[in-house]
N, C-alpha and C. Protein backbone atom coordinates (compact mmCIF):
# COMPACT_ATOMS: atom_id res chain seq x y z
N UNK A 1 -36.18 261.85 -94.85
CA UNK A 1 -35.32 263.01 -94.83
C UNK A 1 -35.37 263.66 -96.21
N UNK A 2 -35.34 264.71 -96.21
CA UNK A 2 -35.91 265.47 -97.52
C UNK A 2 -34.39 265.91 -98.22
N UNK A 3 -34.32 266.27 -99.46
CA UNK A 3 -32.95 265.73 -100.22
C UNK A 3 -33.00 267.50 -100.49
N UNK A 4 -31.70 268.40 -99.74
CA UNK A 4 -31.86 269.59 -99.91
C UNK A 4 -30.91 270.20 -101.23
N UNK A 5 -30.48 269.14 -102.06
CA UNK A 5 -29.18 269.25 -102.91
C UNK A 5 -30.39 269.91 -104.35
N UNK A 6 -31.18 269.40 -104.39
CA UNK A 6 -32.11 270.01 -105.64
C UNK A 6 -32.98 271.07 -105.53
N UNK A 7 -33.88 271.47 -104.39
CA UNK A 7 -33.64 272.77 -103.98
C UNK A 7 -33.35 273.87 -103.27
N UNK A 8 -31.92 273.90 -103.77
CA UNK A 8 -31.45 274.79 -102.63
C UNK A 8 -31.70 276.11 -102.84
N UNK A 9 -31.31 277.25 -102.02
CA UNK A 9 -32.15 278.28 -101.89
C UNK A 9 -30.96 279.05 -102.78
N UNK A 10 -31.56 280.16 -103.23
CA UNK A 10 -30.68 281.16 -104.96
C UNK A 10 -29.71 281.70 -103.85
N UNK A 11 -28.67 281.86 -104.75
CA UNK A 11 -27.71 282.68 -104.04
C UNK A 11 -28.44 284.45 -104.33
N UNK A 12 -27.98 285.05 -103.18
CA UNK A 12 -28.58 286.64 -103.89
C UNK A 12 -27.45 286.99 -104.07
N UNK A 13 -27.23 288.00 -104.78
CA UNK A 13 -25.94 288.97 -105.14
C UNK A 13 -26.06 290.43 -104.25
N UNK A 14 -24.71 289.99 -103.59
CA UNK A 14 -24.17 291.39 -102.82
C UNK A 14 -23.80 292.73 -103.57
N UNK A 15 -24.45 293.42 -103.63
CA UNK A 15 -23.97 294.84 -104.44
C UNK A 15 -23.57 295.87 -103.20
N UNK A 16 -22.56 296.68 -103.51
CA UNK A 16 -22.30 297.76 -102.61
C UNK A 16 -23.34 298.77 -102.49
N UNK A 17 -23.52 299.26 -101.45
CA UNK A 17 -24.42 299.82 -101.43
C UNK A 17 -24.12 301.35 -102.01
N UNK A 18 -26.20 301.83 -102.84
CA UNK A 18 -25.66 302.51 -103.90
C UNK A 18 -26.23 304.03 -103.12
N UNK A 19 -26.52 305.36 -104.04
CA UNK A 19 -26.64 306.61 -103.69
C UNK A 19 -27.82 306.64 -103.05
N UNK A 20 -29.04 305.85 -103.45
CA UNK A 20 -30.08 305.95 -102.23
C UNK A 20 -29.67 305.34 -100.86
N UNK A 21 -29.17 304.30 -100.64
CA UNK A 21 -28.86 303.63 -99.68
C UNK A 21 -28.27 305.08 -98.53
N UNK A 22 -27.25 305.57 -99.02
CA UNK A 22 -26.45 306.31 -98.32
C UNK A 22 -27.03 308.03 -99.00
N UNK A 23 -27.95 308.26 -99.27
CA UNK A 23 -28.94 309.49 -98.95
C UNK A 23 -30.03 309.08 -98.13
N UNK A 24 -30.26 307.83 -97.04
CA UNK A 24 -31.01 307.90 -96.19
C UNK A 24 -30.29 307.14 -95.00
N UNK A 25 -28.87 306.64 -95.63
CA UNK A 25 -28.01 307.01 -94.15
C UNK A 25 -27.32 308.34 -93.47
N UNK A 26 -27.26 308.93 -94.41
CA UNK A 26 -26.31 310.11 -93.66
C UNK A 26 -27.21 310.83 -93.13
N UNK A 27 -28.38 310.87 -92.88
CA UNK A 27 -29.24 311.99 -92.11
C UNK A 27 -29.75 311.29 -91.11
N UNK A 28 -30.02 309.64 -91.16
CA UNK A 28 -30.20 308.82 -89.98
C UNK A 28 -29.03 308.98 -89.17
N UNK A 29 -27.87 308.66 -89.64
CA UNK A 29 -26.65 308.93 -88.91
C UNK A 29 -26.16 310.11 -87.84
N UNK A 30 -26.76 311.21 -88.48
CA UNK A 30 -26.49 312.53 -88.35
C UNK A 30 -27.66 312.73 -86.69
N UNK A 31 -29.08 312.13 -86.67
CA UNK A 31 -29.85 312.02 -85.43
C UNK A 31 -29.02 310.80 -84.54
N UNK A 32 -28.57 309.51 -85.32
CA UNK A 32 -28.05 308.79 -84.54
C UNK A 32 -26.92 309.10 -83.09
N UNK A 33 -26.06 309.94 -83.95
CA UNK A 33 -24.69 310.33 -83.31
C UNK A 33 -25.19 310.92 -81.40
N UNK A 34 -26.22 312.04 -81.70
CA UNK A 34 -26.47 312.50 -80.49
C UNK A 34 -27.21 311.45 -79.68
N UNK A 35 -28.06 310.98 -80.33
CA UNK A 35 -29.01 309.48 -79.41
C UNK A 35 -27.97 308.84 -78.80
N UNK A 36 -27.09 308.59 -79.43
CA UNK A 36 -26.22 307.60 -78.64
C UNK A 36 -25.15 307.94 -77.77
N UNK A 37 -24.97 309.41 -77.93
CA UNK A 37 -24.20 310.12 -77.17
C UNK A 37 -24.92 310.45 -75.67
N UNK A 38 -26.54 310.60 -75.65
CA UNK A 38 -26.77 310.73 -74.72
C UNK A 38 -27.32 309.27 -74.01
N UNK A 39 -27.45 308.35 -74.83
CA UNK A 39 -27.43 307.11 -74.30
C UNK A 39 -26.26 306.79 -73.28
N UNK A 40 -25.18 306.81 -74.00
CA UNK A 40 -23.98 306.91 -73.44
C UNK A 40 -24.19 307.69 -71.53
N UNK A 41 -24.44 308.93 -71.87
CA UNK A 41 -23.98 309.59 -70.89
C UNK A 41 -25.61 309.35 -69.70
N UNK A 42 -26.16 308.89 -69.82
CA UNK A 42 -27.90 308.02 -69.46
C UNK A 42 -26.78 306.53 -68.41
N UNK A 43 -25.80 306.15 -69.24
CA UNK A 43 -25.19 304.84 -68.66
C UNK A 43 -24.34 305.38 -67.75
N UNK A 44 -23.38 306.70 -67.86
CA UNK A 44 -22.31 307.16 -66.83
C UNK A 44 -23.46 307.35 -65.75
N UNK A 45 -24.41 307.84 -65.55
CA UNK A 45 -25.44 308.60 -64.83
C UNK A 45 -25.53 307.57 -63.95
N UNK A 46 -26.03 306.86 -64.41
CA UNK A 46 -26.65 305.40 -63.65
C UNK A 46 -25.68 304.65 -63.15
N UNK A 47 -24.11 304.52 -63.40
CA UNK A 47 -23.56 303.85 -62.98
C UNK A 47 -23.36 302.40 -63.78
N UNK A 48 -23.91 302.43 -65.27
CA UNK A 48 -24.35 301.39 -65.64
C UNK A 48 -22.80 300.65 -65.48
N UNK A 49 -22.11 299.50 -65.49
CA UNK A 49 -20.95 299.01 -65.31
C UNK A 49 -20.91 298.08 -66.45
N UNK A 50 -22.25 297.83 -67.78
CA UNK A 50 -21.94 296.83 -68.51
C UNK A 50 -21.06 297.36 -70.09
N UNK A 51 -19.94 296.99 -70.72
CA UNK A 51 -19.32 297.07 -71.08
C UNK A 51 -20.26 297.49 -72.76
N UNK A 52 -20.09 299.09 -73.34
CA UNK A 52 -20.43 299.72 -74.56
C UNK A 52 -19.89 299.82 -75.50
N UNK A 53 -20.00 299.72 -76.46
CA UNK A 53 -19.65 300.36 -78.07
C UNK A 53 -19.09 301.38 -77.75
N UNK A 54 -18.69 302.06 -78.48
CA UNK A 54 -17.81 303.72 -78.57
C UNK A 54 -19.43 304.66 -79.39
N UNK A 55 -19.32 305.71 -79.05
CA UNK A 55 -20.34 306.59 -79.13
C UNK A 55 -20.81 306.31 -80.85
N UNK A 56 -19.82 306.47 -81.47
CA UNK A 56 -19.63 306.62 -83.39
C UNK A 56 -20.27 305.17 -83.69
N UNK A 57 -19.24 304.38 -83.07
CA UNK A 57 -19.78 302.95 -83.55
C UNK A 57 -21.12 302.62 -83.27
N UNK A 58 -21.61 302.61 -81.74
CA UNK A 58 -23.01 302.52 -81.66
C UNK A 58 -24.22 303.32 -82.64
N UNK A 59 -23.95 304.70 -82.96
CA UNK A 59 -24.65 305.36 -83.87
C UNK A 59 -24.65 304.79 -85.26
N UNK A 60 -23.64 304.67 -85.48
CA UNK A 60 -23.10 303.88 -87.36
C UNK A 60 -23.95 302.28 -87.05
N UNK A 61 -23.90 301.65 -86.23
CA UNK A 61 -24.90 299.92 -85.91
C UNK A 61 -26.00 300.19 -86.54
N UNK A 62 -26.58 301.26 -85.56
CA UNK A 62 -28.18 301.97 -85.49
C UNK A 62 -28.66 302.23 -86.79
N UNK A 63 -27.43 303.41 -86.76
CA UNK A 63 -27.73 303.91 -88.57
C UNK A 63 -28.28 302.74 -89.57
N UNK A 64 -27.40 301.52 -89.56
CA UNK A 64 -26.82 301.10 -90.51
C UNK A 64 -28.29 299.87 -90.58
N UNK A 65 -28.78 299.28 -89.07
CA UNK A 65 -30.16 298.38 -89.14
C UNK A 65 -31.29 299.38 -89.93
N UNK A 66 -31.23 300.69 -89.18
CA UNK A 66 -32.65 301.29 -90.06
C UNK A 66 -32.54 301.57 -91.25
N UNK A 67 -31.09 302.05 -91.92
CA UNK A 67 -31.91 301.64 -93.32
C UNK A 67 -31.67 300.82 -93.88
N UNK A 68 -30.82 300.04 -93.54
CA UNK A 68 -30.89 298.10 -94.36
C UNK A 68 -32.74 298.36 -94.35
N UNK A 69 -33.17 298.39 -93.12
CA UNK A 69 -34.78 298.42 -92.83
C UNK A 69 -35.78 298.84 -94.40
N UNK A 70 -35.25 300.35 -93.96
CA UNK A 70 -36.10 301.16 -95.03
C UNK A 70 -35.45 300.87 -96.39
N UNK A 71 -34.87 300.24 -96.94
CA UNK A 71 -34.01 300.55 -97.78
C UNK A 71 -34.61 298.70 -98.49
N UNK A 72 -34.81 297.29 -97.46
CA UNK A 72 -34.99 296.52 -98.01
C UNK A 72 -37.01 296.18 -98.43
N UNK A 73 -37.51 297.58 -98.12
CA UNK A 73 -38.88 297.34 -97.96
C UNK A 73 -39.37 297.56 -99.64
């Protein structure tokens, strides 16, 4: 059994996220809002019955994976 107390993995440091971060969210955000609005209304259509996010929140998720994405490359 391998002894994980000597190397354990670095802590990283959480910083808030800074002015680039959020000059390539607010314009992802800004395409997000309607995608998911018509996602949304794609699920009334269909009848979908499985239980959604709220329109904002689903867009802000979206937003928020692509540019962690672009943002950790």
């Amino acid at each position: 059994m391998s002894d994980m107390t000597s190397n354990s993995p670095l802590a990283r440091n959480r910083r808030e996220p800074g002015l680039e971060y959020w000059m390539y969210f607010a314009p992802i955000l800004a395409v997000s809002v309607p995608l998911s609005a018509l996602r949304a209304a794609m699920a009334v259509v269909r009848s979908d019955a499985t239980p959604r996010p709220g329109i904002l929140a689903d867009a802000w998720t979206r937003a928020r994976d692509v540019t962690t994405t672009i943002c950790s490359v």
